[in-house]
N, C-alpha and C. Protein backbone atom coordinates (compact mmCIF):
# COMPACT_ATOMS: atom_id res chain seq x y z
N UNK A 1 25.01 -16.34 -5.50
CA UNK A 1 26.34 -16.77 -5.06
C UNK A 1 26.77 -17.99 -5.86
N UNK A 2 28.16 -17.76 -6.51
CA UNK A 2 28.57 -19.19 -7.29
C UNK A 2 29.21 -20.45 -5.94
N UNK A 3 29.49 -21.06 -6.49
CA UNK A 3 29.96 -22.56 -5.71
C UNK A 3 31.33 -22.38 -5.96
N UNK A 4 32.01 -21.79 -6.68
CA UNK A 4 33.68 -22.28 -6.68
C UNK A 4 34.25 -21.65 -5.10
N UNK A 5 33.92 -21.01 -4.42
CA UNK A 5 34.75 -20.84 -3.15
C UNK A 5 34.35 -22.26 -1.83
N UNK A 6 33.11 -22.81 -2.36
CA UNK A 6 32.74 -23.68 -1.47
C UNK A 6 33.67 -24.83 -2.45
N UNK A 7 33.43 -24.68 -3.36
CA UNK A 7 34.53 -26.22 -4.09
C UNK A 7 35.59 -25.96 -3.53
N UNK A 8 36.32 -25.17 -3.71
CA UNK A 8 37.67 -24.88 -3.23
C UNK A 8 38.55 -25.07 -1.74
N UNK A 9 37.09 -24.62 -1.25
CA UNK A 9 37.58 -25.45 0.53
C UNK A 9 37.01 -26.98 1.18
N UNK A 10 36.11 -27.16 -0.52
CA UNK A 10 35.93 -28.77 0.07
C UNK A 10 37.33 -29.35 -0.23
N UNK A 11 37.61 -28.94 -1.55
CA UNK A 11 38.90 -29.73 -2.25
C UNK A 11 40.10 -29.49 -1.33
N UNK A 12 40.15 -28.44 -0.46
CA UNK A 12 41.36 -27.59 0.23
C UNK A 12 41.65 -28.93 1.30
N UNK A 13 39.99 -28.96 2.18
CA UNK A 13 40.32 -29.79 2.94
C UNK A 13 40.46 -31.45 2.98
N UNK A 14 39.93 -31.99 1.61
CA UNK A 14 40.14 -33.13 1.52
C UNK A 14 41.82 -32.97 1.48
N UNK A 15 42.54 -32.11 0.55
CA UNK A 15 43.87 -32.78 0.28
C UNK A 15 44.65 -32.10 1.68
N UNK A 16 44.17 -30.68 2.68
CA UNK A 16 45.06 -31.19 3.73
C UNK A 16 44.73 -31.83 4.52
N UNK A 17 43.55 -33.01 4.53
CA UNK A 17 43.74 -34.60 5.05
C UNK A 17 44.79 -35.53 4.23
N UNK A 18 44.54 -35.32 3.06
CA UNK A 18 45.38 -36.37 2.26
C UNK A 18 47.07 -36.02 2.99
N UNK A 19 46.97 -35.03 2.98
CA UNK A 19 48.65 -34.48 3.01
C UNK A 19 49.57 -34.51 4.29
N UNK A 20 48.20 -34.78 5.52
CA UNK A 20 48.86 -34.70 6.90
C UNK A 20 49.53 -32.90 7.66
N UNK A 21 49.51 -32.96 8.60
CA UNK A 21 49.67 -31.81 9.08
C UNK A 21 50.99 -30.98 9.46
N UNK A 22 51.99 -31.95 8.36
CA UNK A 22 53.50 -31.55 8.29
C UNK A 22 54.28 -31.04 6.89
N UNK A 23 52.96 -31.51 5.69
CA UNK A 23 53.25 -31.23 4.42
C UNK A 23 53.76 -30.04 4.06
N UNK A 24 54.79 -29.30 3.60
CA UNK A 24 54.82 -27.78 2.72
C UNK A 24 53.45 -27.03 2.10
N UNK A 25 54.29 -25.89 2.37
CA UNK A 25 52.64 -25.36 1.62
C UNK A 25 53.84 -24.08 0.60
N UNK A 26 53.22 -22.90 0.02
CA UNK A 26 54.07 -22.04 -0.88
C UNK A 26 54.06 -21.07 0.06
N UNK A 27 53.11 -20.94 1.44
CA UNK A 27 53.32 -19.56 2.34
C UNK A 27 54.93 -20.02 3.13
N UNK A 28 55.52 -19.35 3.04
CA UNK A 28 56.97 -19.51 3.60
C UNK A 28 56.44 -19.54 5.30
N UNK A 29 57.12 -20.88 5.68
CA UNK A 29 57.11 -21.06 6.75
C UNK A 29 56.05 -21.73 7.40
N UNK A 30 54.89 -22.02 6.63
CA UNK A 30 53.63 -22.72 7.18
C UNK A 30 53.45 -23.94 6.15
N UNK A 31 53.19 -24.82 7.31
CA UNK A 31 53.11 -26.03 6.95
C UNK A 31 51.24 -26.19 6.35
N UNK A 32 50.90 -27.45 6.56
CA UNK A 32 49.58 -27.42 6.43
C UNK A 32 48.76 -27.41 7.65
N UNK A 33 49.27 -27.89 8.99
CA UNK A 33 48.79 -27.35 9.89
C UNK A 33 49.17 -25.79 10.08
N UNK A 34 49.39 -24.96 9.61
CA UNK A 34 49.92 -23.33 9.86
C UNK A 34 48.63 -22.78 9.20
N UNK A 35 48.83 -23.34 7.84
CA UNK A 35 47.88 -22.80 6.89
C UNK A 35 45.77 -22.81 7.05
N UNK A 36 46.12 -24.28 7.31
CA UNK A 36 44.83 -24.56 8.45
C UNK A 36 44.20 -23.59 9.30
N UNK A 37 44.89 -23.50 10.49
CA UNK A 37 44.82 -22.51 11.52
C UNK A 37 44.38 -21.25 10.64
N UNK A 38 45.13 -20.81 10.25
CA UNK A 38 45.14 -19.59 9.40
C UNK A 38 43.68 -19.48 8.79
N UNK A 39 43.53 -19.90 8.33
CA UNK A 39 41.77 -20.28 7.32
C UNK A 39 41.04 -20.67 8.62
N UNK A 40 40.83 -20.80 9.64
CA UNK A 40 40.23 -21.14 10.98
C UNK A 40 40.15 -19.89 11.52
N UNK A 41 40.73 -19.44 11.62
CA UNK A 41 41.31 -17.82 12.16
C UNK A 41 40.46 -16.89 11.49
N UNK A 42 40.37 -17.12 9.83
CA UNK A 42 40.04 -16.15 9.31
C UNK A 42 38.45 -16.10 9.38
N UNK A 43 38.08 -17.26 9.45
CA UNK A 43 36.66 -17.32 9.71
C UNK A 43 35.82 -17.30 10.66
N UNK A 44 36.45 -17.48 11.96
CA UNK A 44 36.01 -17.49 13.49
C UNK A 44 36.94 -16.50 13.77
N UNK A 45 37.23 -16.04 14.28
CA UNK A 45 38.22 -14.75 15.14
C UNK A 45 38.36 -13.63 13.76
N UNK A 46 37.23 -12.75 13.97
CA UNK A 46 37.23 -11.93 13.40
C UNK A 46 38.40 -11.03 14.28
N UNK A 47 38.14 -10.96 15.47
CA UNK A 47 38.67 -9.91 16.51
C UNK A 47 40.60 -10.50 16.21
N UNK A 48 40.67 -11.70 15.65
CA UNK A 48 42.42 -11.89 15.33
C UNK A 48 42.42 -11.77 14.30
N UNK A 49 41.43 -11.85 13.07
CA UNK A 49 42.06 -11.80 11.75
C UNK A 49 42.35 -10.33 11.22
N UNK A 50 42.41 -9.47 12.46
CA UNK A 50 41.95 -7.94 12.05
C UNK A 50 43.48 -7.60 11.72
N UNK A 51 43.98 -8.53 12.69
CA UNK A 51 45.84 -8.23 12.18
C UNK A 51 46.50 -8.51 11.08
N UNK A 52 46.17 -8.87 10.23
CA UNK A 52 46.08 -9.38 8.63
C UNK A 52 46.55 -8.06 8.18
N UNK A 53 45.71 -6.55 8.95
CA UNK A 53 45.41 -5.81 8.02
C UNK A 53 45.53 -4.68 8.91
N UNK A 54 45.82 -5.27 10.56
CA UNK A 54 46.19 -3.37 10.91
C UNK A 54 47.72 -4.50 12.01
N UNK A 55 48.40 -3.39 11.62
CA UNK A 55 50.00 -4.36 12.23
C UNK A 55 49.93 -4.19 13.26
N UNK A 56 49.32 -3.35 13.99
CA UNK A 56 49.43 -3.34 15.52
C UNK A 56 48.95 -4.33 16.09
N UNK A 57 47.93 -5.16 14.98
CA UNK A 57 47.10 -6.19 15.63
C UNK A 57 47.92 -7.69 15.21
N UNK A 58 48.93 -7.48 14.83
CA UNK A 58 49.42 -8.75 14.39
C UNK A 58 50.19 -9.64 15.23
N UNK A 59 50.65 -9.18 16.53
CA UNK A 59 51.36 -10.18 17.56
C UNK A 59 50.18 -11.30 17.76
N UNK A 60 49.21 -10.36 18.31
CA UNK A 60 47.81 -11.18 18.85
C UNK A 60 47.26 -11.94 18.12
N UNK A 61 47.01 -11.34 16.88
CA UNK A 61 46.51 -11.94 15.89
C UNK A 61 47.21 -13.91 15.67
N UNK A 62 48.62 -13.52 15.75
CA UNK A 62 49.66 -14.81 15.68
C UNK A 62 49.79 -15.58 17.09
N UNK A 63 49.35 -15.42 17.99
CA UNK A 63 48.98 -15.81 19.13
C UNK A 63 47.50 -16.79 18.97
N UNK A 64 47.02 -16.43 18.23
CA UNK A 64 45.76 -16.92 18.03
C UNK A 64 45.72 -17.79 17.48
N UNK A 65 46.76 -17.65 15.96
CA UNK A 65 46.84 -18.68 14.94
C UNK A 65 47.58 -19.97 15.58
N UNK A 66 48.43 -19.69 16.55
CA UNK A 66 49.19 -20.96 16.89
C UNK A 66 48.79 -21.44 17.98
N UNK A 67 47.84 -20.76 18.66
CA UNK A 67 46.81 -21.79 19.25
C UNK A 67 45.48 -22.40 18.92
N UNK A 68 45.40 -21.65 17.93
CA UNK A 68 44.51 -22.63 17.05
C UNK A 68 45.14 -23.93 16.59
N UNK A 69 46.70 -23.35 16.15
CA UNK A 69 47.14 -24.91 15.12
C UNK A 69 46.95 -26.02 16.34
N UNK A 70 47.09 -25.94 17.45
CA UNK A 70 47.27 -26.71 18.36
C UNK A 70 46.36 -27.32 18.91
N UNK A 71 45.41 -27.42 18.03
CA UNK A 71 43.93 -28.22 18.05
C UNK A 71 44.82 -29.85 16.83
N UNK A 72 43.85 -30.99 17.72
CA UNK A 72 43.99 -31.91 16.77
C UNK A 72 43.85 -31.39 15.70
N UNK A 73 44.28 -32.12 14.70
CA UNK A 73 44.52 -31.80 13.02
C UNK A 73 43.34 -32.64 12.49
N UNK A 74 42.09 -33.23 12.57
CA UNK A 74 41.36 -33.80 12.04
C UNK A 74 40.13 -32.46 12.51
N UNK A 75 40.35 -32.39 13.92
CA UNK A 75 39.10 -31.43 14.52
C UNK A 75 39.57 -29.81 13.42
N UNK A 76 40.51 -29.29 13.55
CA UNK A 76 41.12 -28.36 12.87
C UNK A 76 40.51 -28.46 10.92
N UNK A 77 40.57 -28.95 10.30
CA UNK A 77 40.25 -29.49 9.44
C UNK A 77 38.98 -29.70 9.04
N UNK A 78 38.61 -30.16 10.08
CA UNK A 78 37.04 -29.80 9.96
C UNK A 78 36.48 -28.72 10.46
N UNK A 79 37.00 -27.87 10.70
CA UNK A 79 36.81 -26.42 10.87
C UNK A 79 36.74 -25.47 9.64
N UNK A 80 37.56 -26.38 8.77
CA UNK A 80 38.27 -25.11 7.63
C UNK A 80 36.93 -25.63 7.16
N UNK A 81 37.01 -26.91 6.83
CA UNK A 81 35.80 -27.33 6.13
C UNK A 81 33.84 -26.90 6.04
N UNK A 82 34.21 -26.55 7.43
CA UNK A 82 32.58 -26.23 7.91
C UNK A 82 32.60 -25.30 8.53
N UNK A 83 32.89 -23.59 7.91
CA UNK A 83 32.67 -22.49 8.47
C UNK A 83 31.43 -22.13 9.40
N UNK A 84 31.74 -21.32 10.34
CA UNK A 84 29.84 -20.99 11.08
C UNK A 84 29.10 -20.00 9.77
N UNK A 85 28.62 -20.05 9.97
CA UNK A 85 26.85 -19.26 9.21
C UNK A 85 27.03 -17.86 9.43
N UNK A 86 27.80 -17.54 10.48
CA UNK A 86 27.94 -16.24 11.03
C UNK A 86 29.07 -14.85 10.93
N UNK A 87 29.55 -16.38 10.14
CA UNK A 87 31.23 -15.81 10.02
C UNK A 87 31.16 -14.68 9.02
N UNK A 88 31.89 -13.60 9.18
CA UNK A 88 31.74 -11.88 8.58
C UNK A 88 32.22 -12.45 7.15
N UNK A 89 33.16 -13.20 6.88
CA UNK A 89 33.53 -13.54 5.48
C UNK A 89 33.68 -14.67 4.21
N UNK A 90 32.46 -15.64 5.74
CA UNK A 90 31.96 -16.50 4.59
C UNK A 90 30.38 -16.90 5.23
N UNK A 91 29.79 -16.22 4.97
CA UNK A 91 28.16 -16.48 5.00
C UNK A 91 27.79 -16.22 3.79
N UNK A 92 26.43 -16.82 3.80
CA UNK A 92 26.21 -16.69 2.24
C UNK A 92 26.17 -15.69 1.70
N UNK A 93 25.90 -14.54 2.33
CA UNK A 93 25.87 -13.37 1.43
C UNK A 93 27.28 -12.61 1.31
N UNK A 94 29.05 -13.19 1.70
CA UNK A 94 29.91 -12.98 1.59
C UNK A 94 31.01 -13.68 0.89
N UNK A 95 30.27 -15.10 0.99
CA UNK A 95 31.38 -15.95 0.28
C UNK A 95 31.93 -16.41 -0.98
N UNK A 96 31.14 -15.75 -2.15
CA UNK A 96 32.07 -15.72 -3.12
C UNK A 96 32.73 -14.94 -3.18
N UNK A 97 32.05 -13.05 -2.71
CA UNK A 97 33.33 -12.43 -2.73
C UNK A 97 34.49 -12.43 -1.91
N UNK A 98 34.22 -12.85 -0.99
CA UNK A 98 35.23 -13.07 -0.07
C UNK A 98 36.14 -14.28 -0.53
N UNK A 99 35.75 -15.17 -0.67
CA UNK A 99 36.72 -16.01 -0.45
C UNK A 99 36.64 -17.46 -1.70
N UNK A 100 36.16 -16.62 -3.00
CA UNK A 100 36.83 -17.28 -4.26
C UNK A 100 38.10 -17.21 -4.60
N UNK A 101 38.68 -16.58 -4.98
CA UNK A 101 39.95 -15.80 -4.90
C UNK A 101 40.79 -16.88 -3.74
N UNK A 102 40.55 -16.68 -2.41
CA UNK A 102 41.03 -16.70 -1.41
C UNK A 102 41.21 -18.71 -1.18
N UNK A 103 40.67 -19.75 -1.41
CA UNK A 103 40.31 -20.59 -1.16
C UNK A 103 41.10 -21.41 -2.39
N UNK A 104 40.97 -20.65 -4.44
CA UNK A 104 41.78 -20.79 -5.13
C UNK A 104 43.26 -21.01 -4.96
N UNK A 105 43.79 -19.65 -4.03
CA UNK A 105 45.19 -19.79 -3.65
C UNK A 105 45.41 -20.78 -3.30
N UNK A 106 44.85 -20.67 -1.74
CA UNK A 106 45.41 -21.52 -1.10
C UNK A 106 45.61 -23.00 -0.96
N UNK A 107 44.05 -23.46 -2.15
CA UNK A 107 44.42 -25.08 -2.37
C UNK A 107 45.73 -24.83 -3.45
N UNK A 108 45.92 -24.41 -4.46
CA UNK A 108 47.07 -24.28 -4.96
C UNK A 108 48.43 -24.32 -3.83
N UNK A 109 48.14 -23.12 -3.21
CA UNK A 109 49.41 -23.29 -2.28
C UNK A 109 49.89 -24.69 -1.59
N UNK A 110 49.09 -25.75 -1.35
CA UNK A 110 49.25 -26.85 -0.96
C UNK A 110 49.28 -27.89 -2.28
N UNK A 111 48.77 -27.52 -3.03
CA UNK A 111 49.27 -28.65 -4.40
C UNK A 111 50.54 -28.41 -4.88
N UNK A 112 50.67 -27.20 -4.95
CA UNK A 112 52.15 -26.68 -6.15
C UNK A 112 53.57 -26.87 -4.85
N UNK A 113 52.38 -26.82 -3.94
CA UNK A 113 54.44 -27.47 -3.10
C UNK A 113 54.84 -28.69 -2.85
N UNK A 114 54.01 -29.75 -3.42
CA UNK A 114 54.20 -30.59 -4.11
C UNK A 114 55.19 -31.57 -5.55
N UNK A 115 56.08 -32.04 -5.72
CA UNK A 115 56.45 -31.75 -6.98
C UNK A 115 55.23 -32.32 -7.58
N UNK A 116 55.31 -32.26 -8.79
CA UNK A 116 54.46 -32.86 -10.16
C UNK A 116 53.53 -32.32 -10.19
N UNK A 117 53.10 -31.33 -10.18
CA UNK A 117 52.10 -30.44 -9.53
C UNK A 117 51.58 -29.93 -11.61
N UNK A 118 50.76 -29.84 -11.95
CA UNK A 118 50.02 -29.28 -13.31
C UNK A 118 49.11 -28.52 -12.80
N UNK A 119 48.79 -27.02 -13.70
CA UNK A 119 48.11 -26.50 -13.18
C UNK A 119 46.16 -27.35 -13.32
N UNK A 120 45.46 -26.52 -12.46
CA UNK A 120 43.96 -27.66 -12.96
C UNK A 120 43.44 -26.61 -14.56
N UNK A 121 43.12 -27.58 -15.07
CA UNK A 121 41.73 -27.06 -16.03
C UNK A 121 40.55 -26.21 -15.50
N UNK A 122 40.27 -25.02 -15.22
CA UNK A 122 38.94 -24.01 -14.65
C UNK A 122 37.91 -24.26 -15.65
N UNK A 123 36.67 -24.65 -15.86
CA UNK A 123 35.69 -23.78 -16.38
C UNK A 123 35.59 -22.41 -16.68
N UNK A 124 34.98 -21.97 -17.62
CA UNK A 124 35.30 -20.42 -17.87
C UNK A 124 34.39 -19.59 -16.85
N UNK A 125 32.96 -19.87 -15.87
CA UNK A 125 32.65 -19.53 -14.86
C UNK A 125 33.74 -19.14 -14.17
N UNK A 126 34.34 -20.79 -13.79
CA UNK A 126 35.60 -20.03 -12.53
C UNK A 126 36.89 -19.63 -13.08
N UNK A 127 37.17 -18.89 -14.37
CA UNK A 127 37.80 -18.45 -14.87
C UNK A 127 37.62 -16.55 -14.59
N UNK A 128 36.41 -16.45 -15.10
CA UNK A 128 36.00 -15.20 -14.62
C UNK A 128 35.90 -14.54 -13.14
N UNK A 129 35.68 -15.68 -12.34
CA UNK A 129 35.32 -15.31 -10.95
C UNK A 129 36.73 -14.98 -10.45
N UNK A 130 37.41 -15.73 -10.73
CA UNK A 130 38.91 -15.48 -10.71
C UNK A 130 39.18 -13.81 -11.30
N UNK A 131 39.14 -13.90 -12.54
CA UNK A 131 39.19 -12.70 -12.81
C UNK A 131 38.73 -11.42 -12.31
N UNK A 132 37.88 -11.11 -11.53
CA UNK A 132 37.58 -10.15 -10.75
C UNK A 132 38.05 -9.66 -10.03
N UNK A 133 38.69 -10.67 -9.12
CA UNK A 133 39.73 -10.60 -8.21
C UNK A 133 41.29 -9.84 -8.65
N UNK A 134 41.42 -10.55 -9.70
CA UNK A 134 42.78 -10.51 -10.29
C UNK A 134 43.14 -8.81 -10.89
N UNK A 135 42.12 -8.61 -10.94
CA UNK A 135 41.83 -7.31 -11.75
C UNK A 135 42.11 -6.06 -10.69
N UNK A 136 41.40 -6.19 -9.62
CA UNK A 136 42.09 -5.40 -8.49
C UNK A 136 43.17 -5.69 -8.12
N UNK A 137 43.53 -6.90 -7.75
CA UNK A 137 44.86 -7.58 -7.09
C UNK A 137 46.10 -6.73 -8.50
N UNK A 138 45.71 -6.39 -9.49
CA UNK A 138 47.03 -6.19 -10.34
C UNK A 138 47.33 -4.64 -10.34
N UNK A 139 46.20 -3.82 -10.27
CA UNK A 139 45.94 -2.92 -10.24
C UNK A 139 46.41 -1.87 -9.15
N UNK A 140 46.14 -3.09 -7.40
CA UNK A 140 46.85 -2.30 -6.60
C UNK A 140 48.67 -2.70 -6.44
N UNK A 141 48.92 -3.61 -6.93
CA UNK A 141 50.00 -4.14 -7.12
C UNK A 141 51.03 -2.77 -7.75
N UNK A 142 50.66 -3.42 -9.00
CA UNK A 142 51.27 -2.47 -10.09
C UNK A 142 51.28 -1.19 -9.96
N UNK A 143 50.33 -0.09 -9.63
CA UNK A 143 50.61 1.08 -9.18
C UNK A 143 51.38 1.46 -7.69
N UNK A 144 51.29 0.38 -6.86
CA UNK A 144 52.12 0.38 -5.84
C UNK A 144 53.62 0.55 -6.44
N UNK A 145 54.06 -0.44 -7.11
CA UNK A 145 55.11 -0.64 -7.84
C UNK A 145 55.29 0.80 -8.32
N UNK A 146 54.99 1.67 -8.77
CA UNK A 146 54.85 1.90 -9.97
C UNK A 146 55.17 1.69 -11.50
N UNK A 147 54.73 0.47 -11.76
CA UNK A 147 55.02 -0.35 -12.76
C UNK A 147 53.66 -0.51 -14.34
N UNK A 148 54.13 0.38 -14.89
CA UNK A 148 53.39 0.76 -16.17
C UNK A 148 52.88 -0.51 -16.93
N UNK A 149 51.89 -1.55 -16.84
CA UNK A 149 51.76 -2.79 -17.21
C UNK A 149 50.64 -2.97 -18.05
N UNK A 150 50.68 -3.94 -18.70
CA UNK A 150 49.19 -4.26 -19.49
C UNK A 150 48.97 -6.23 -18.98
N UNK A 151 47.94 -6.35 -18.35
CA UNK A 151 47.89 -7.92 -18.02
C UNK A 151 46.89 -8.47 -18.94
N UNK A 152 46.67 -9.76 -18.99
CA UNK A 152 46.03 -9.96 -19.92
C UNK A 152 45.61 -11.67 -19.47
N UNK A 153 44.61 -11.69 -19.90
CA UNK A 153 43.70 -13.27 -19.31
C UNK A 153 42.81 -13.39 -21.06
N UNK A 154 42.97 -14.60 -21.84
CA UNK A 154 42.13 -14.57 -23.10
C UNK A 154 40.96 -14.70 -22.63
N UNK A 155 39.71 -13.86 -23.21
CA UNK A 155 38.55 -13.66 -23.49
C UNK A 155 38.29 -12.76 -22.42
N UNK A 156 39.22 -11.65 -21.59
CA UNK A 156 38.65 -10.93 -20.65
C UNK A 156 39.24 -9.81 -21.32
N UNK A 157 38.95 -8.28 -21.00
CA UNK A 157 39.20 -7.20 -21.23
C UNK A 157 40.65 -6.74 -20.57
N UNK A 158 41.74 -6.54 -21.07
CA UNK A 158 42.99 -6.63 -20.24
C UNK A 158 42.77 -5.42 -19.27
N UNK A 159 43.94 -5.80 -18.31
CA UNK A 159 43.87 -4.21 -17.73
C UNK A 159 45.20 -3.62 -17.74
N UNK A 160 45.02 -2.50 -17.65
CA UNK A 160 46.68 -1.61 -17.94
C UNK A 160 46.68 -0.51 -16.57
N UNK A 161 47.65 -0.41 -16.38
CA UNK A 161 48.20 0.85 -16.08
C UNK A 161 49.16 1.16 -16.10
N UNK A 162 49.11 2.81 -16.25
CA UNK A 162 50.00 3.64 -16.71
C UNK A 162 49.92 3.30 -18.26
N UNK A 163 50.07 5.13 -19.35
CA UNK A 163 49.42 5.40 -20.85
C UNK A 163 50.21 4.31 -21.60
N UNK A 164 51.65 4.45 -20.94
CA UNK A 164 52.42 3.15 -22.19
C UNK A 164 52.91 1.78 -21.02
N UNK A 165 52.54 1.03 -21.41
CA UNK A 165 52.40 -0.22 -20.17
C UNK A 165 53.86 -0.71 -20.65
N UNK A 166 54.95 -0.44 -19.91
CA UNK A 166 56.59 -1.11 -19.95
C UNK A 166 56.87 -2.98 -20.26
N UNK A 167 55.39 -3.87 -19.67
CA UNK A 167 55.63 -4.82 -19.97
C UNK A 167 54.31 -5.48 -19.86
N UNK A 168 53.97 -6.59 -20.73
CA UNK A 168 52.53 -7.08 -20.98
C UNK A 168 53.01 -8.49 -19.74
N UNK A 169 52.01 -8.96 -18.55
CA UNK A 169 51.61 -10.36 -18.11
C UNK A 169 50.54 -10.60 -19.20
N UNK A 170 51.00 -12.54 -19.07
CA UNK A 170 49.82 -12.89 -19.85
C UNK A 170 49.86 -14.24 -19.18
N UNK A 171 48.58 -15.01 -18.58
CA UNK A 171 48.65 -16.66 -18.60
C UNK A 171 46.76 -16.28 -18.41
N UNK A 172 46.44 -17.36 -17.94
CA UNK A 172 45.15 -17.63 -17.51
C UNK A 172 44.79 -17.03 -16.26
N UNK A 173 43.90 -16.92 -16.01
CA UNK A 173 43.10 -16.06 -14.52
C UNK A 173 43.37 -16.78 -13.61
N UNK A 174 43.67 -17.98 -13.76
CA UNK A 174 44.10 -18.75 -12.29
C UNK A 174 45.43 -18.44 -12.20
N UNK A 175 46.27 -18.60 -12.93
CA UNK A 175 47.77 -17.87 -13.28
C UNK A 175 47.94 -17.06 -12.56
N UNK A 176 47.37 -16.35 -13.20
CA UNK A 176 47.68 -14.53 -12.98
C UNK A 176 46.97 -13.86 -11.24
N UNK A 177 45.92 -15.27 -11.01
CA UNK A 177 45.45 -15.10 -9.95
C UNK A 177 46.77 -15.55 -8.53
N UNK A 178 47.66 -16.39 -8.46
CA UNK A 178 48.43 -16.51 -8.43
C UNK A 178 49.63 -15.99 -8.16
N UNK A 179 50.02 -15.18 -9.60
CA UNK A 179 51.10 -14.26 -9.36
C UNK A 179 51.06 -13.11 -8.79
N UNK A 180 49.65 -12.69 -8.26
CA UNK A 180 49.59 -11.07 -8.08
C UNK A 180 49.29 -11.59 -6.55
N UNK A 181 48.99 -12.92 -6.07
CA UNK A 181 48.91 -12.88 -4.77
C UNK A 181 50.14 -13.29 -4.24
N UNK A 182 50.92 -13.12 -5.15
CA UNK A 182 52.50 -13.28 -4.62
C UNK A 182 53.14 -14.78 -4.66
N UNK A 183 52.48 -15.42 -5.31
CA UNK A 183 53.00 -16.70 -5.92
C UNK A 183 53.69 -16.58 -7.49
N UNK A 184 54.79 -15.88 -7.27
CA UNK A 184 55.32 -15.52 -8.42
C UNK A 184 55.80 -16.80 -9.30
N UNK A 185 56.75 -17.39 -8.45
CA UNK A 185 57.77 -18.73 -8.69
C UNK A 185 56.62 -20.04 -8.82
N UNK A 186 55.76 -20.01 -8.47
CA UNK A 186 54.82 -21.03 -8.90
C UNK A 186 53.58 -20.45 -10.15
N UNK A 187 53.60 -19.32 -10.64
CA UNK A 187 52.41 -19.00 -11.44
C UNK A 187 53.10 -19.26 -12.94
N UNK A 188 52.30 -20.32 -13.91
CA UNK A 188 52.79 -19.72 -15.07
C UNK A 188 52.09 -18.47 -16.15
N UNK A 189 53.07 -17.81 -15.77
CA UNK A 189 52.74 -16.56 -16.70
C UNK A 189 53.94 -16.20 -17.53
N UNK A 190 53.58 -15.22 -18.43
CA UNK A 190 54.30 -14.94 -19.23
C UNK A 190 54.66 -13.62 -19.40
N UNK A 191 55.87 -12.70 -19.39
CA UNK A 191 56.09 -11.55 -18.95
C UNK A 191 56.87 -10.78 -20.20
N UNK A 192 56.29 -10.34 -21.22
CA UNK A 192 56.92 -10.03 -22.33
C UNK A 192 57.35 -8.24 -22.14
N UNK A 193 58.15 -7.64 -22.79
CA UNK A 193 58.83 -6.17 -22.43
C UNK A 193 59.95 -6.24 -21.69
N UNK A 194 59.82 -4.69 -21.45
CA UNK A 194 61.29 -4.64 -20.39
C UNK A 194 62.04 -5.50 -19.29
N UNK A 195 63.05 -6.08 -19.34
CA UNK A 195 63.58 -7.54 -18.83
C UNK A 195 63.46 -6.86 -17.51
N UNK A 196 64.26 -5.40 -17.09
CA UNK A 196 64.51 -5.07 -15.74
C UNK A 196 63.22 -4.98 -15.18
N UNK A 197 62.31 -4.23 -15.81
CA UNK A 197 60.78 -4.34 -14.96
C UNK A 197 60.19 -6.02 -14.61
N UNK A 198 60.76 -6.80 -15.88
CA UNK A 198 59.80 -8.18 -15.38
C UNK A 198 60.54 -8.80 -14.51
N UNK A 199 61.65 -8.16 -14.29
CA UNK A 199 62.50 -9.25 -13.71
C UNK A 199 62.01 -8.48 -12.22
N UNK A 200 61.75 -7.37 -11.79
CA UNK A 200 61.48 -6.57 -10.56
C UNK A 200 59.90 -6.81 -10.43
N UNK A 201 59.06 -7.49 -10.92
CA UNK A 201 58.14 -7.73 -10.99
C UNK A 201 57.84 -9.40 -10.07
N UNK A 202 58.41 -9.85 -10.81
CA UNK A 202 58.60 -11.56 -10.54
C UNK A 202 59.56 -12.12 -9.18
N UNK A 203 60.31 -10.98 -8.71
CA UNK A 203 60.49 -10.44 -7.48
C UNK A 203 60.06 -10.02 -6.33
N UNK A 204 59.23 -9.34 -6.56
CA UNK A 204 58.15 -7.97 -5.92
C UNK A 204 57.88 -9.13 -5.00
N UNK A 205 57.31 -8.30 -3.80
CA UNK A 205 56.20 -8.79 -2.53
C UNK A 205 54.81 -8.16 -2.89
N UNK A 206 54.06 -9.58 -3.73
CA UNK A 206 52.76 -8.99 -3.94
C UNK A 206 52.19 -9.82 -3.31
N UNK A 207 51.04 -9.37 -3.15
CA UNK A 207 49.75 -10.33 -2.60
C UNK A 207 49.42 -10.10 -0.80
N UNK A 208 49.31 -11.34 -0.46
CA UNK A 208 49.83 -11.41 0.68
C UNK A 208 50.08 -13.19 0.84
């Protein structure tokens, strides 16, 4: 198991201490106490985070989250920070895949709604780990779409779909990690080809 998903929610939760529990975040509508909860949720209430992913379960599911937010914001916080051992999607034998990717976003999501915000420098470790992710995330994207694409991260193997790809993405794996989780307006990437596809692209509801 690598360390960048545990870096990522140490760093997550130092800055939503730094930031207080009223700051913006890039998920529309959640603050940093929203977002909190949310990452609390996902790791303890398996039985609420199930609504993530089946809609019938999503009233309850949001019932859950906003009584979670409604825990002090220091106790809350140290929740995100110190998952149980037990938790289905971050124990050790789950948590890079689970929640490298996942932990990336979301400290982003709380930096970039920020102004002055630069993206960070990755190591090429967590460049790749990123990339794994990104690689499915574009894949189910883009054929959802049906959007003929070639993406591209330097020193990784691009991925395409569909025989003639209508328009090439290109930035870095944290980038691109980013844009396919639906942080379009904050990822820099680069979208070369057909204007109407990139422009319906950079649009799209990807991620979650």
């Amino acid at each position: 198991m690598n360390d960048y998903a545990r870096q990522d929610r140490r760093l997550l939760a130092d800055l939503l201490l730094g930031e207080g529990p009223d700051a913006p975040t890039l998920c529309a509508g959640w603050t940093t106490r929203d977002l909190a909860a949310h990452l609390v949720v996902r790791d303890r209430r398996p039985d609420a985070s199930a609504g993530m992913l089946i809609p019938a379960l999503r009233p309850y599911g949001e019932r859950v989250r906003r009584s979670t937010a409604a825990l002090p914001y220091p106790e809350l916080v140290g929740e995100v920070r110190n998952p149980p051992v037990w938790s289905p999607v971050s124990n050790p034998l789950t948590d890079g895949l689970a929640n490298t990717l996942e932990f990336f976003v979301h400290h982003e999501d709380v930096r970039r709604a920020a102004p002055g915000w630069e993206p960070r420098p990755l190591p090429a470790g967590h460049q790749a780990a990123l990339w794994r992710g990104v690689k499915l995330a574009a894949r189910v994207a883009l054929r959802r779409l049906g959007v003929p694409a070639e993406v591209v991260a330097e020193g990784f193997p691009p991925v395409r779909t569909g025989p003639a790809p209508r328009v090439r993405v290109t930035g870095d794996a944290g980038e691109l990690a980013l844009f396919f989780s639906g942080r379009q307006r904050a990822a820099r990437v680069a979208i070369d080809g057909d204007p109407a596809i990139g422009d319906r692209l950079r649009r799209a509801k990807l991620g979650w």
